[in-house]
C-alpha atoms as a PDB file:
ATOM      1  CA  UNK A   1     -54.151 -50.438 -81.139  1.00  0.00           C
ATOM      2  CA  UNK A   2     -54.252 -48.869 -77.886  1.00  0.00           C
ATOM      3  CA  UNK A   3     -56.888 -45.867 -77.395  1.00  0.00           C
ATOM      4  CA  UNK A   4     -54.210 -43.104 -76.556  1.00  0.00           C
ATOM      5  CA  UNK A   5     -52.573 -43.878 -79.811  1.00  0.00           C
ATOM      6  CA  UNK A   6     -55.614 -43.618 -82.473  1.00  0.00           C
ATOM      7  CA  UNK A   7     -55.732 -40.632 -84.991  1.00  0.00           C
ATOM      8  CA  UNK A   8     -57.397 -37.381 -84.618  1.00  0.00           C
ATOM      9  CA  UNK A   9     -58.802 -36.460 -87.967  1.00  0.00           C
ATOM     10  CA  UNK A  10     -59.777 -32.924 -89.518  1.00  0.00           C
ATOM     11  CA  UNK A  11     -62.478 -32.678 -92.312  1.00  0.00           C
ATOM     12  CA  UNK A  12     -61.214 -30.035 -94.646  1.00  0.00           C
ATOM     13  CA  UNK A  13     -64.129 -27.683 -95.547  1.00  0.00           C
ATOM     14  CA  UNK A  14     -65.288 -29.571 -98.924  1.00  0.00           C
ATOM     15  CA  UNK A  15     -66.310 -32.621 -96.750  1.00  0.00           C
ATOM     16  CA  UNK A  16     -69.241 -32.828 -95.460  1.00  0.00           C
ATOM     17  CA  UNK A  17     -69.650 -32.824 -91.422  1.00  0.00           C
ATOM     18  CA  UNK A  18     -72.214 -35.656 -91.594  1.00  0.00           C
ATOM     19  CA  UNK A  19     -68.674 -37.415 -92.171  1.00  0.00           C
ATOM     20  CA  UNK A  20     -67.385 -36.427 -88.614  1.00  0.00           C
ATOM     21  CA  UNK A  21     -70.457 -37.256 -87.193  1.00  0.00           C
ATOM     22  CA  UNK A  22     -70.772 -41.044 -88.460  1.00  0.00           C
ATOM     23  CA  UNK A  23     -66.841 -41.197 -87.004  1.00  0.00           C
ATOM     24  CA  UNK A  24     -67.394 -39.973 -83.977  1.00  0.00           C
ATOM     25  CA  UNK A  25     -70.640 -42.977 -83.581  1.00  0.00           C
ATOM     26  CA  UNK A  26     -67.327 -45.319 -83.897  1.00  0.00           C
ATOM     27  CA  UNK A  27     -65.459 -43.396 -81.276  1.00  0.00           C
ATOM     28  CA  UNK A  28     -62.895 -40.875 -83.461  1.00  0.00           C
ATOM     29  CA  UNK A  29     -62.246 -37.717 -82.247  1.00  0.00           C
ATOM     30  CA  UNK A  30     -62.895 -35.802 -85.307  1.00  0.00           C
ATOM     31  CA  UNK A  31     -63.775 -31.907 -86.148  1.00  0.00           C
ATOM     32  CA  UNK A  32     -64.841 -30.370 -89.693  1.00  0.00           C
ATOM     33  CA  UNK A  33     -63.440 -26.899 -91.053  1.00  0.00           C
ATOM     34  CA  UNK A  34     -67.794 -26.157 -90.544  1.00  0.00           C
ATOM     35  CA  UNK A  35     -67.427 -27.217 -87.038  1.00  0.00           C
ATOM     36  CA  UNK A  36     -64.820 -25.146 -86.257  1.00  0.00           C
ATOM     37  CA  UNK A  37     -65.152 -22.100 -87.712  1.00  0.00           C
ATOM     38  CA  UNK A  38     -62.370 -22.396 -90.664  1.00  0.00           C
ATOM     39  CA  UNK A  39     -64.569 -22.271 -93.868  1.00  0.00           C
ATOM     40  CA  UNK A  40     -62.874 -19.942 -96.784  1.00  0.00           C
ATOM     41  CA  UNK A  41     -59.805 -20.032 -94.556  1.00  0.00           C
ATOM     42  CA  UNK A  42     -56.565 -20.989 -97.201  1.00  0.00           C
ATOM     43  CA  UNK A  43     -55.102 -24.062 -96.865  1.00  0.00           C
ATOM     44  CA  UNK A  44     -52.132 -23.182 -95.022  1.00  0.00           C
ATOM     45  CA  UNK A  45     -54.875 -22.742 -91.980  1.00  0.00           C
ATOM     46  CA  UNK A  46     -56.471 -25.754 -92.321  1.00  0.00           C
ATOM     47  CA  UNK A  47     -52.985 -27.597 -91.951  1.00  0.00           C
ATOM     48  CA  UNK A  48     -51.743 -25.505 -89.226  1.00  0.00           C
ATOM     49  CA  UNK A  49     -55.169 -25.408 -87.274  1.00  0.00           C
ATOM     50  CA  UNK A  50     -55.065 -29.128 -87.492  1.00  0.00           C
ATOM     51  CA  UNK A  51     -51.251 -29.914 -86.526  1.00  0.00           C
ATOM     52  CA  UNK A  52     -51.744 -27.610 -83.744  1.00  0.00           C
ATOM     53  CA  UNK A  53     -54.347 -29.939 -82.061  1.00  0.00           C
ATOM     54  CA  UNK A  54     -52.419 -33.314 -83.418  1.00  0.00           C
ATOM     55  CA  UNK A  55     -54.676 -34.182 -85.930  1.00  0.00           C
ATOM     56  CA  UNK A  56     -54.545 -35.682 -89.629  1.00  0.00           C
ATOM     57  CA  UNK A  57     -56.673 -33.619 -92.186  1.00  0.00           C
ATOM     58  CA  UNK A  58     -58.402 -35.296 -95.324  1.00  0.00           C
ATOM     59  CA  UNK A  59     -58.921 -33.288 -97.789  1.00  0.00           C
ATOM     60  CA  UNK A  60     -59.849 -33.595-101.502  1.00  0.00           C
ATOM     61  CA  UNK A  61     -57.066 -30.944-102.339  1.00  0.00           C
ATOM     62  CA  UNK A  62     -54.322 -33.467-103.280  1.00  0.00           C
ATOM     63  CA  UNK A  63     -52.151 -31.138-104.840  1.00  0.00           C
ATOM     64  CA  UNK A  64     -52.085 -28.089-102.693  1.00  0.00           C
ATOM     65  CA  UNK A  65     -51.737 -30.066 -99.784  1.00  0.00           C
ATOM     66  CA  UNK A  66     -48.622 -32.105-100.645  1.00  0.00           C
ATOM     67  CA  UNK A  67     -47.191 -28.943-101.777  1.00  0.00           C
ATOM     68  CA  UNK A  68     -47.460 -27.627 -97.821  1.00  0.00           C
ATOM     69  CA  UNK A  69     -46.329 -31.009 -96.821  1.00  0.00           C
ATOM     70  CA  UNK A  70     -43.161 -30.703 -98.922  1.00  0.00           C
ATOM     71  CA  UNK A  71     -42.838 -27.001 -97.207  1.00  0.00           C
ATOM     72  CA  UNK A  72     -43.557 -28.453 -93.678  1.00  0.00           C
ATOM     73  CA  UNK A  73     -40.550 -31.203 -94.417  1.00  0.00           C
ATOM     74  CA  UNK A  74     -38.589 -28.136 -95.725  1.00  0.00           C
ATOM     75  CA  UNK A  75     -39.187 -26.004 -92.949  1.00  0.00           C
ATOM     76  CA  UNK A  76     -38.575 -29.211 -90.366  1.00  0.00           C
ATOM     77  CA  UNK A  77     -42.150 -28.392 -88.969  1.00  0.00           C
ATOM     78  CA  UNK A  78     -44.501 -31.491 -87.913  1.00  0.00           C
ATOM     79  CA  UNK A  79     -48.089 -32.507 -89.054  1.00  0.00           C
ATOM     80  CA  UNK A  80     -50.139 -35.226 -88.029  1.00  0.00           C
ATOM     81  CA  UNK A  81     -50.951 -36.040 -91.375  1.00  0.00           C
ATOM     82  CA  UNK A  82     -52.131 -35.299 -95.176  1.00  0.00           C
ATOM     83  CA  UNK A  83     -55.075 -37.304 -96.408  1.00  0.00           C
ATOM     84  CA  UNK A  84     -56.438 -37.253-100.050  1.00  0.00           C
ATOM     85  CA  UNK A  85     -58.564 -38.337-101.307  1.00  0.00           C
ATOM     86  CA  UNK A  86     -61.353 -38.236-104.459  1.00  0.00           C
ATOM     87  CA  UNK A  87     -64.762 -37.407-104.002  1.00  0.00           C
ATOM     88  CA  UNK A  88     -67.043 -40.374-103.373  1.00  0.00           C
ATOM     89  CA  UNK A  89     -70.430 -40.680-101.631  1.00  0.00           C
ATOM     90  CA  UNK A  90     -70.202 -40.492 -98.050  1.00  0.00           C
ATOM     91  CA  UNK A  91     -70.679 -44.424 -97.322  1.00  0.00           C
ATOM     92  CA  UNK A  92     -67.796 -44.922 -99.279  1.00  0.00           C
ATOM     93  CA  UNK A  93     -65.418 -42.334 -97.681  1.00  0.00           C
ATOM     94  CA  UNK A  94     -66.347 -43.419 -94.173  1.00  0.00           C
ATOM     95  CA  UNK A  95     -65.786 -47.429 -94.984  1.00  0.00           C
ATOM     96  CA  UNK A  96     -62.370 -46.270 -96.247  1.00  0.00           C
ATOM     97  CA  UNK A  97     -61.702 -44.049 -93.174  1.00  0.00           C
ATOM     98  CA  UNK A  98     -62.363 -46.833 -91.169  1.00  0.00           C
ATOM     99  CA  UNK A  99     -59.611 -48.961 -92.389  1.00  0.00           C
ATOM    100  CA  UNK A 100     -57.565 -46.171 -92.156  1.00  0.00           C
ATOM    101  CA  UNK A 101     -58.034 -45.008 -88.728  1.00  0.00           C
ATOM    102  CA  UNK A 102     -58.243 -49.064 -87.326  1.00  0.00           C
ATOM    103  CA  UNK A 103     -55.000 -50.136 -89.742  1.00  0.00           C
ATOM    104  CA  UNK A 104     -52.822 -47.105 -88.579  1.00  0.00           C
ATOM    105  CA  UNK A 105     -51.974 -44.726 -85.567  1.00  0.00           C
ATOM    106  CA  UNK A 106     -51.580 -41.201 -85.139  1.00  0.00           C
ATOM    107  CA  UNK A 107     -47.520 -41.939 -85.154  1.00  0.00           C
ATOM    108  CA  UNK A 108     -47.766 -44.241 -88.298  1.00  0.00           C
ATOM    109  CA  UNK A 109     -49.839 -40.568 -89.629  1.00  0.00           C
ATOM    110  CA  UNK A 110     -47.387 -38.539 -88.334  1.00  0.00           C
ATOM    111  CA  UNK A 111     -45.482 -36.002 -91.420  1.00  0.00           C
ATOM    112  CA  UNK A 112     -46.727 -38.667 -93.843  1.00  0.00           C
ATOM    113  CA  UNK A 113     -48.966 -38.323 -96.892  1.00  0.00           C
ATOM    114  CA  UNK A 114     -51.486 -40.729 -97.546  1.00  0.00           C
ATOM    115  CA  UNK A 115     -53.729 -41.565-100.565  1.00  0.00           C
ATOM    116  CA  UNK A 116     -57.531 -43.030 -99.247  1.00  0.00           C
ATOM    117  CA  UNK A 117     -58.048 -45.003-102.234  1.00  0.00           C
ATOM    118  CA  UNK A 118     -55.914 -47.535-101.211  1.00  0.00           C
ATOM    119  CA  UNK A 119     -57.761 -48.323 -98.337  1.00  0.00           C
ATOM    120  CA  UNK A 120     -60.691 -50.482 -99.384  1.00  0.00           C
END
């Protein structure tokens, strides 16, 4: 996939920002809610802090989150993308990412909600 084309990604505040760190060694342009100075800030933030800059979030708050995606659709506002997923151990998560990010770009992300699990 071409370079300009690869996903931004936004660690939502219960991830850790070792996570962004081990992306970025791979060459993903990734921020944390730590990093950037959105911990304790609701949801609604998160989303909107990351569609401003054109970037998916991942998030462990499934339910929460597709309920803002459902309002973005609603609303005919854009995101760059909703992922959820359950808590594993970091290796884990970052394997997963991987196939994410690699198997899909930020377009293929774009106002869609995606499930991490199923990338193994």
């Amino acid at each position: 996939m071409p370079l300009a084309n690869r996903p931004k990604l936004h660690l939502n505040e219960n991830l850790s920002p070792r996570l962004a760190e081990q992306l970025r060694r791979y060459g993903f342009d990734v921020t944390s809610s730590q990093e950037s100075g959105l911990l304790a800030e609701p949801d609604s933030e998160q989303l909107a802090f990351a569609s401003a800059e054109h970037r998916a979030i991942l998030t462990f708050n499934v339910g929460d989150f597709v309920t803002l995606h459902d309002e973005y659709m609603a609303a005919g506002k854009e995101h760059w993308g909703i992922i959820s997923s359950t808590r594993e151990p970091i290796g884990l998560l970052l394997h997963r990412l991987l196939h994410l990010l690699n198997a899909l770009s930020a377009n293929e992300l774009k106002n869609q909600v995606h499930w991490l699990n199923e990338f193994k």
